[in-house]
N, C-alpha and C. Protein backbone atom coordinates (compact mmCIF):
# COMPACT_ATOMS: atom_id res chain seq x y z
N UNK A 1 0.84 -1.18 0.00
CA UNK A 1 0.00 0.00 0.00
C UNK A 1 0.89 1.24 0.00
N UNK A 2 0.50 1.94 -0.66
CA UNK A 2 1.50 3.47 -0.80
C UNK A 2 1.19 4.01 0.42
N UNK A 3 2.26 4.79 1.18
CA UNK A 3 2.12 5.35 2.07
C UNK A 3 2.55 6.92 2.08
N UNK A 4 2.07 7.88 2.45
CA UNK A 4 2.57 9.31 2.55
C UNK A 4 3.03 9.48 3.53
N UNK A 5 3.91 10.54 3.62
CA UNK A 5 4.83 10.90 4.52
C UNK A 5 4.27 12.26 5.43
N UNK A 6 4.47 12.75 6.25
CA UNK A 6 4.05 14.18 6.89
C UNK A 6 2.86 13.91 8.00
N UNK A 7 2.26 14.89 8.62
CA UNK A 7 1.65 15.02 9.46
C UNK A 7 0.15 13.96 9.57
N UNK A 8 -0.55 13.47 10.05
CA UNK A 8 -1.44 13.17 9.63
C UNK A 8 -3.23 13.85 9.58
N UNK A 9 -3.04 13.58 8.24
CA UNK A 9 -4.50 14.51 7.94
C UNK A 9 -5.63 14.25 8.72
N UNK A 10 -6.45 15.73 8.70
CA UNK A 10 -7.76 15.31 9.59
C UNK A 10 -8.46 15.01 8.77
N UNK A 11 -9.69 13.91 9.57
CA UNK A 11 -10.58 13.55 9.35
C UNK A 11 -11.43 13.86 8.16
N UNK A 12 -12.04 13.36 7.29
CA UNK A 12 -12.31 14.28 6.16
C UNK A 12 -13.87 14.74 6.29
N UNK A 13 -14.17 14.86 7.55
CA UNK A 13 -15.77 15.41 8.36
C UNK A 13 -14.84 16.94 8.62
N UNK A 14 -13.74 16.79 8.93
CA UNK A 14 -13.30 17.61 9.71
C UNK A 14 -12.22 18.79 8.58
N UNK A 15 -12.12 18.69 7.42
CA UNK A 15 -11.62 19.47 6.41
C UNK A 15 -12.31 19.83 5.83
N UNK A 16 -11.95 21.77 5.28
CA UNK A 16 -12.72 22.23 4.73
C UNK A 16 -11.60 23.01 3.53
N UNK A 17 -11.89 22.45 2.09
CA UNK A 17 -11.06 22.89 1.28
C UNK A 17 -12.04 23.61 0.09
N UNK A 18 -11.65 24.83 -0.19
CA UNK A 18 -12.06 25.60 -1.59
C UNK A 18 -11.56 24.69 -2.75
N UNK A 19 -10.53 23.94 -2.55
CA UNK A 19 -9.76 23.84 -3.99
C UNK A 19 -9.87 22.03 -3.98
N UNK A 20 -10.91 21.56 -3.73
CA UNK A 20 -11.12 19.89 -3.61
C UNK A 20 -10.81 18.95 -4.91
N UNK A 21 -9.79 18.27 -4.91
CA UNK A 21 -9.36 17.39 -6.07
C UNK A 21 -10.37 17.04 -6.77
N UNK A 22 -10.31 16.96 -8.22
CA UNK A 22 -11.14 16.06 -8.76
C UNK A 22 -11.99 14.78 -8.67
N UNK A 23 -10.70 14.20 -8.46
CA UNK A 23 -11.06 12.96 -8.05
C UNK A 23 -9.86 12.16 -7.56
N UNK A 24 -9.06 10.93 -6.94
CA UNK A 24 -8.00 10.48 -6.16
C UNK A 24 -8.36 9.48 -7.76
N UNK A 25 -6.87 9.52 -8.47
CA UNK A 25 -6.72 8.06 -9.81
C UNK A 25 -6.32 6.95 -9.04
N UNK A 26 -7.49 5.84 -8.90
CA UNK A 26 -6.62 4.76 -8.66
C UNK A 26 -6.98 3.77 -9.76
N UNK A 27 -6.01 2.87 -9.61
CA UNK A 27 -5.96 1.78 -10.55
C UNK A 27 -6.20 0.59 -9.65
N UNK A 28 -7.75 -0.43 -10.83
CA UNK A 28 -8.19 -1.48 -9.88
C UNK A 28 -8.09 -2.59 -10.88
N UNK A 29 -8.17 -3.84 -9.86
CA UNK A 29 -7.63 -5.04 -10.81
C UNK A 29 -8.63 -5.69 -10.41
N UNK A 30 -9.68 -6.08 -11.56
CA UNK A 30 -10.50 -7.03 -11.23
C UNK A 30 -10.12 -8.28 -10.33
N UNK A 31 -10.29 -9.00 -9.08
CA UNK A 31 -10.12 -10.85 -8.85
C UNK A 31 -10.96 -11.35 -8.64
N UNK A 32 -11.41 -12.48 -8.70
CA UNK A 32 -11.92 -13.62 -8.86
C UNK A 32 -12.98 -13.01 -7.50
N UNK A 33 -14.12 -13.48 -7.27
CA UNK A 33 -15.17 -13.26 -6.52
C UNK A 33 -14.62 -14.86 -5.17
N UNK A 34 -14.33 -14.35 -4.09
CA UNK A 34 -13.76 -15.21 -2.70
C UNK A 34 -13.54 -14.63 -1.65
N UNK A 35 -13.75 -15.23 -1.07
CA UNK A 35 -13.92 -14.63 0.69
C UNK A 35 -12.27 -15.11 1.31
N UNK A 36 -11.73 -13.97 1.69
CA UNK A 36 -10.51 -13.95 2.38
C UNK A 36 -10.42 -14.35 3.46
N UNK A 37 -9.92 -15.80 4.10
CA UNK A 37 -10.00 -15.84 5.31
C UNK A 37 -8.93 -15.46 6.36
N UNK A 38 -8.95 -15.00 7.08
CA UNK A 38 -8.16 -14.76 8.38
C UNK A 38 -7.70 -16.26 9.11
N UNK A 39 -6.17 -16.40 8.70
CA UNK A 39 -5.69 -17.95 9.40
C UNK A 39 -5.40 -17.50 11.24
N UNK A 40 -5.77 -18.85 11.11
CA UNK A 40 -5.96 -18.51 12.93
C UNK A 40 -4.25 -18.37 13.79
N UNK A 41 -4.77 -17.62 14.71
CA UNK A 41 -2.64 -17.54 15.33
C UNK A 41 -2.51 -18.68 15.97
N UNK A 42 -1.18 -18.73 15.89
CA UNK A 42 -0.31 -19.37 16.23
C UNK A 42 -0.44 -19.92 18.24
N UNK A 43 -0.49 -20.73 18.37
CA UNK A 43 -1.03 -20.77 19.79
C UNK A 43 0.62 -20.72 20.65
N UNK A 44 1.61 -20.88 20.08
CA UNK A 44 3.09 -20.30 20.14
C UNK A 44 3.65 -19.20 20.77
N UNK A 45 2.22 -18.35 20.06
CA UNK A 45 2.97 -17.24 19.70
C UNK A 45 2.87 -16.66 21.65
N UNK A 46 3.68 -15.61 21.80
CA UNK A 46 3.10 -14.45 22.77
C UNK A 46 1.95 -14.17 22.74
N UNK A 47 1.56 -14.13 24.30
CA UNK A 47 0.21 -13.38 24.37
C UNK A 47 -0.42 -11.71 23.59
N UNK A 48 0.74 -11.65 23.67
CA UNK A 48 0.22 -9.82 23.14
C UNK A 48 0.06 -10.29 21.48
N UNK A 49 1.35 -10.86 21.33
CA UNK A 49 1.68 -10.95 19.62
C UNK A 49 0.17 -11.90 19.12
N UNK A 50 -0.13 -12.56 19.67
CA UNK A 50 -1.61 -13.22 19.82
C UNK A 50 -2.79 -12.16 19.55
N UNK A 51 -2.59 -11.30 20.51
CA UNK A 51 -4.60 -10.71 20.76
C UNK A 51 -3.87 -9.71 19.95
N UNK A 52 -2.61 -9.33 19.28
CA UNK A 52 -2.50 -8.43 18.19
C UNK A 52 -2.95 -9.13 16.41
N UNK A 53 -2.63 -10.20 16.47
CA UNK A 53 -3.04 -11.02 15.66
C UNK A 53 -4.86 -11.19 15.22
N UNK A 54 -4.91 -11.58 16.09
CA UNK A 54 -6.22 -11.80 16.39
C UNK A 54 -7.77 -10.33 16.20
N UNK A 55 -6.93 -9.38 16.85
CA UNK A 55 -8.01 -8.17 16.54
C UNK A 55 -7.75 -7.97 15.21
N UNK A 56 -7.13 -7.89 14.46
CA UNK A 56 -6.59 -7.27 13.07
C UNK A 56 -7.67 -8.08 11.98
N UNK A 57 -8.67 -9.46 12.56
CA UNK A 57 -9.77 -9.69 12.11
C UNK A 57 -11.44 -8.98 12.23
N UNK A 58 -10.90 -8.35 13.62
CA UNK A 58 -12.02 -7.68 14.25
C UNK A 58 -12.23 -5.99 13.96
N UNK A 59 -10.92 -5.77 12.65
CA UNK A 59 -10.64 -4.45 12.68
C UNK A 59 -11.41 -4.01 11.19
N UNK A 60 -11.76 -2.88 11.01
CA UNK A 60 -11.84 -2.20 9.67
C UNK A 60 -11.01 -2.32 8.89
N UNK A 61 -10.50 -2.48 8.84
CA UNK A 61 -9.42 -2.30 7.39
C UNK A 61 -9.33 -3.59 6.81
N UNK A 62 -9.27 -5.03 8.20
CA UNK A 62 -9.49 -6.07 7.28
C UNK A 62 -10.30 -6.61 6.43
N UNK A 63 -11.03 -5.68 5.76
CA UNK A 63 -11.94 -6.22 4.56
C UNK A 63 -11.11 -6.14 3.36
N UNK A 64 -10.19 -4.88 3.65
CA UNK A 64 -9.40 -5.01 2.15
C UNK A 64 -8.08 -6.07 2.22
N UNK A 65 -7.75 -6.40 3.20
CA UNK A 65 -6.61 -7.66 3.05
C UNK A 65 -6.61 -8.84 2.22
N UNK A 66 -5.90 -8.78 1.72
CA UNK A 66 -5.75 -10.17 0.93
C UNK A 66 -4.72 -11.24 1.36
N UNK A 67 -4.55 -12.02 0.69
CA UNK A 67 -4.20 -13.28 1.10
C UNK A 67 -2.54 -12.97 1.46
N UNK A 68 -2.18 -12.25 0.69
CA UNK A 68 -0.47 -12.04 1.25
C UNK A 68 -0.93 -10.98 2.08
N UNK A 69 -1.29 -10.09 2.55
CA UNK A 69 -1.59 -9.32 3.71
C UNK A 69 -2.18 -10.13 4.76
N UNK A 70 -2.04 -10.91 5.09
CA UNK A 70 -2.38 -12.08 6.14
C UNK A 70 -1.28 -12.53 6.49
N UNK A 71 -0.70 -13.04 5.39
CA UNK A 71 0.95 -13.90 5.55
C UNK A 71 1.42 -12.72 6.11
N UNK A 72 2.01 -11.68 5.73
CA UNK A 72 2.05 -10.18 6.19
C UNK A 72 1.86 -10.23 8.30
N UNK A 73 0.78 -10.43 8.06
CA UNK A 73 0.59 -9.81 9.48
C UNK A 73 0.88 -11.17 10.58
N UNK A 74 1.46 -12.47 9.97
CA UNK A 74 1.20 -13.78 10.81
C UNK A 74 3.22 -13.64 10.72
N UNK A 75 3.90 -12.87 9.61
CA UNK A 75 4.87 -13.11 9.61
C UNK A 75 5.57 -11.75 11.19
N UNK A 76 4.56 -10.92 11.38
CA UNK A 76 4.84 -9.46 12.27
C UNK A 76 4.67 -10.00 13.71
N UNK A 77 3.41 -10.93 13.79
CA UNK A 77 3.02 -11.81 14.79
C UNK A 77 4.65 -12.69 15.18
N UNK A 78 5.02 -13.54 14.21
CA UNK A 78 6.02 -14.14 14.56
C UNK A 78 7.00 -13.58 15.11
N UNK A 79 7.49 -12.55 14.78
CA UNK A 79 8.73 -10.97 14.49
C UNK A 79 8.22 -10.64 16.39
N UNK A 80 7.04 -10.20 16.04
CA UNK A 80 6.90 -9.75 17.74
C UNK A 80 7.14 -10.54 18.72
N UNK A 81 6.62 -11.66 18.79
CA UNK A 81 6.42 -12.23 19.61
C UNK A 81 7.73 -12.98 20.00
N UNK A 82 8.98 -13.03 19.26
CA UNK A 82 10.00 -13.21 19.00
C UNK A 82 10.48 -12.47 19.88
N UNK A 83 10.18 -11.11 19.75
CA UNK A 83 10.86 -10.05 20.41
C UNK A 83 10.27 -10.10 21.33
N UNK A 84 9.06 -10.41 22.34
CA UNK A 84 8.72 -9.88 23.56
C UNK A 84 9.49 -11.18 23.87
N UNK A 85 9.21 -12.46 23.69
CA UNK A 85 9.74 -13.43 24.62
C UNK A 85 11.34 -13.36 24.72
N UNK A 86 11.89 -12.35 23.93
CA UNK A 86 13.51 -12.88 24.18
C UNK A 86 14.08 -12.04 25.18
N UNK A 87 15.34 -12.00 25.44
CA UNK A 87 15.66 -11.54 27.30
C UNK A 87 16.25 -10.44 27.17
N UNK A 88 16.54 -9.85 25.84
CA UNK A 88 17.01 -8.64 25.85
C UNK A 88 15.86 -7.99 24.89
N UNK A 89 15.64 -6.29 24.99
CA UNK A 89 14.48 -5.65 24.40
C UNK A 89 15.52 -5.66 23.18
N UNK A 90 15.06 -5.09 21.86
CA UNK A 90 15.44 -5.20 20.76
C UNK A 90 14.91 -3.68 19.98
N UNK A 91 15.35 -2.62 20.11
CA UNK A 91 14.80 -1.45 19.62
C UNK A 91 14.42 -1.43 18.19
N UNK A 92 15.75 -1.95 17.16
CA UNK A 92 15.71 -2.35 15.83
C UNK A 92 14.47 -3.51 15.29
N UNK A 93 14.49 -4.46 16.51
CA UNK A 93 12.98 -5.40 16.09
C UNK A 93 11.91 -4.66 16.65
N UNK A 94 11.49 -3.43 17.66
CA UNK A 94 10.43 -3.28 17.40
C UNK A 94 10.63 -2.26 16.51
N UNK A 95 11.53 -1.06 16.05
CA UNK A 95 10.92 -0.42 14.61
C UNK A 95 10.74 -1.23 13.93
N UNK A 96 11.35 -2.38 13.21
CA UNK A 96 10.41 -2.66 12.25
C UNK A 96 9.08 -3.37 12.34
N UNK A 97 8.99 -4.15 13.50
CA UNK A 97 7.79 -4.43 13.59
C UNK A 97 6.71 -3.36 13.99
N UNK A 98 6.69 -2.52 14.54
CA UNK A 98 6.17 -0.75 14.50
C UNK A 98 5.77 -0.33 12.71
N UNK A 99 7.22 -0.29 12.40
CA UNK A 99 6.70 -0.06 10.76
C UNK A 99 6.15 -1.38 9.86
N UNK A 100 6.03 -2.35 10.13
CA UNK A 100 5.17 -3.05 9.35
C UNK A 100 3.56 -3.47 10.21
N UNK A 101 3.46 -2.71 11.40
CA UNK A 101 1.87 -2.51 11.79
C UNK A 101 1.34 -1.58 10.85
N UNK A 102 2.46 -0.44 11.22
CA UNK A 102 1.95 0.86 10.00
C UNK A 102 1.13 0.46 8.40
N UNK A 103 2.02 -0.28 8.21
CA UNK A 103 1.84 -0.43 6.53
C UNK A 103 0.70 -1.86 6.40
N UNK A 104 0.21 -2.62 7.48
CA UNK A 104 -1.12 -3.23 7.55
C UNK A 104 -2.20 -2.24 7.85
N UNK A 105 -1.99 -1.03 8.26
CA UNK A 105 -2.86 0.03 8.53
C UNK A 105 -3.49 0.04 9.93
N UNK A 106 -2.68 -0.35 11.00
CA UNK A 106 -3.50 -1.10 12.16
C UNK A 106 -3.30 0.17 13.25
N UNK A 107 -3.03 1.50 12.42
CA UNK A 107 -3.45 2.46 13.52
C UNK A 107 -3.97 4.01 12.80
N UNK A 108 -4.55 4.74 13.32
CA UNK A 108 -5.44 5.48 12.47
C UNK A 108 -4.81 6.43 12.18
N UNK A 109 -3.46 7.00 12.46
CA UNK A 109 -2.60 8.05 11.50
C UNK A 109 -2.69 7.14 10.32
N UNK A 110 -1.96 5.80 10.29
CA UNK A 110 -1.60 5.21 9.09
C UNK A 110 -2.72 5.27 8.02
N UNK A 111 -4.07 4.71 8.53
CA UNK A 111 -5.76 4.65 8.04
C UNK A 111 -6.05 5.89 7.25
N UNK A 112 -5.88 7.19 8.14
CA UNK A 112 -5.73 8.01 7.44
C UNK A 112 -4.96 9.07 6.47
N UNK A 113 -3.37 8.43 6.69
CA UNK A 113 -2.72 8.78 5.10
C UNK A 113 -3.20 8.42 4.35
N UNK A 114 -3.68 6.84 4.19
CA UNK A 114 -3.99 5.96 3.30
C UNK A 114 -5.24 6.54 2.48
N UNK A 115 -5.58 7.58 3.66
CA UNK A 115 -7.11 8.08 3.10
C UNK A 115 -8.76 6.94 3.07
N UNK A 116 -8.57 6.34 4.11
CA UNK A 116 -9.45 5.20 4.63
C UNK A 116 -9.92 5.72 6.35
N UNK A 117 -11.05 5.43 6.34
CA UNK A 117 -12.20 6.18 7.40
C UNK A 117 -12.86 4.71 8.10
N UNK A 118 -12.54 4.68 9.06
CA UNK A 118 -13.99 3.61 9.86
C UNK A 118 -14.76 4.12 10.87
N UNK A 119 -15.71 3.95 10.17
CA UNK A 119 -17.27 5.15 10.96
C UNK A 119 -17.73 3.60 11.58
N UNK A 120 -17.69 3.02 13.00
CA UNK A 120 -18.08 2.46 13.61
C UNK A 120 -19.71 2.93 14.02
N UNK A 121 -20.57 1.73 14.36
CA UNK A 121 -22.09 2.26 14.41
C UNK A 121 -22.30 3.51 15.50
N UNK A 122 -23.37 3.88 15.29
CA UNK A 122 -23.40 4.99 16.24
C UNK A 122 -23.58 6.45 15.63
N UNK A 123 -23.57 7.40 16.24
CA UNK A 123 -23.76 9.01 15.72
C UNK A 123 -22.74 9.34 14.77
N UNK A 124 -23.10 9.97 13.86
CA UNK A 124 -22.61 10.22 12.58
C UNK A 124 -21.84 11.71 13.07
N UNK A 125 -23.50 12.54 13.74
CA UNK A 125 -22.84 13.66 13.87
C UNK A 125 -22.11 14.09 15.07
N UNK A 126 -21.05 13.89 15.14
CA UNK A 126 -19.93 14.06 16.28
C UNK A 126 -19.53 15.88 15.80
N UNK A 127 -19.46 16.44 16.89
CA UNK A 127 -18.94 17.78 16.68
C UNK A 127 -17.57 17.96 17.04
N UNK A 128 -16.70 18.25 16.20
CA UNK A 128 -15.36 18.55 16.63
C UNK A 128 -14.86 19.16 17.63
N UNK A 129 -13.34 18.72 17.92
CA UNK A 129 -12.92 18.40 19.46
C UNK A 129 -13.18 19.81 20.05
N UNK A 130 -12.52 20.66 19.60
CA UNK A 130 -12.72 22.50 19.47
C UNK A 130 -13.89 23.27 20.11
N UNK A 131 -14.97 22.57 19.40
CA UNK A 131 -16.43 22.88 19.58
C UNK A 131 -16.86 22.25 21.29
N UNK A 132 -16.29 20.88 21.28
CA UNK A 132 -17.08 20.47 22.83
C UNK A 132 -16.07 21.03 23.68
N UNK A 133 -15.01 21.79 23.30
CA UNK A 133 -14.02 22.37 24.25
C UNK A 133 -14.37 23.31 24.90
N UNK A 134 -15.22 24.09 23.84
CA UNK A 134 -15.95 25.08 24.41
C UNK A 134 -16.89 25.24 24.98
N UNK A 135 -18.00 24.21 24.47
CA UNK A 135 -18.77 23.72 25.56
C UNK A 135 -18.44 23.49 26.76
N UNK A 136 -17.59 22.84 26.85
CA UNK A 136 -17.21 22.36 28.13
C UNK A 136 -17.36 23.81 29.41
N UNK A 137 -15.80 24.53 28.70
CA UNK A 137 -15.86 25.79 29.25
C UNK A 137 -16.81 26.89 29.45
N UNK A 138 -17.72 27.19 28.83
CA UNK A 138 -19.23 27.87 28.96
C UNK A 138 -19.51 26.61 30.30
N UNK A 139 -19.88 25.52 29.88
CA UNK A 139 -20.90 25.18 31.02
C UNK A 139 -20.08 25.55 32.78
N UNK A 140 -18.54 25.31 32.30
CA UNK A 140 -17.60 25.56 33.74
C UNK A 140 -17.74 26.56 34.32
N UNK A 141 -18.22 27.78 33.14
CA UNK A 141 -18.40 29.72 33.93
C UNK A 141 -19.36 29.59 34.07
N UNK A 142 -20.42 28.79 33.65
CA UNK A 142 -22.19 28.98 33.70
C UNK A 142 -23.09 29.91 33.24
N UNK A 143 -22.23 29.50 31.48
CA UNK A 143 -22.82 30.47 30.70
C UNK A 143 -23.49 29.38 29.73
């Protein structure tokens, strides 16, 4: 997945642009109509490297994974869990295992370079952080 570099963008509820792109070009490749399954972890593995494994089925983004984005995330599982059980911390194994969570999309700076949104059920209209800030403060003076 291409990734951008720089700050991460807000929300796109939460941007307001005069000059709005046309449209984002992507290029799509028809495949075969199949249901991607999520292979189950490793009972091996670390506990964390486990229930990290494991939510990444329970998450938004895994609808677009495919079959090597699985191998992907069972090979990060292995990588981690590698690293928590061994007796010295490993700074170099967790950046890269840090940067290959990134690039499965398994945290919402990454979600949103990518330009991907998960509106979980519930109220649509959420008012920005700014707005209940001020609320807040009015109700604190008792205005």
């Amino acid at each position: 997945m291409a990734r951008s570099t720089g700050p991460v963008p807000k929300r796109s509820s939460e941007r307001r642009r005069r000059n709005k792109p046309e449209g984002v070009q992507v290029t799509s490749v028809p495949v075969a109509e199949h249901q991607v399954v999520c292979p189950p972890a490793d009972e091996s593995w670390h506990e964390i490297a486990r229930d990290w494994y494991e939510s990444l089925s329970k998450s938004g983004q895994s609808v677009f994974y495919e079959p090597s984005d699985w191998a992907s995330a069972r090979y990060v599982a292995e990588a981690m869990s590698r690293g928590l059980e061994a007796s010295r911390f490993s700074a170099q194994l967790f950046a890269a295992v840090s940067s290959a969570m990134t690039e499965l999309l398994t945290t919402e700076g990454a979600r949103r370079r990518a330009r991907l949104e998960i509106e979980r059920g519930g109220s649509t209209d959420v008012a920005p952080a700014d707005v209940m800030a001020l609320d807040d403060y009015r109700a604190a003076l008792g205005g």
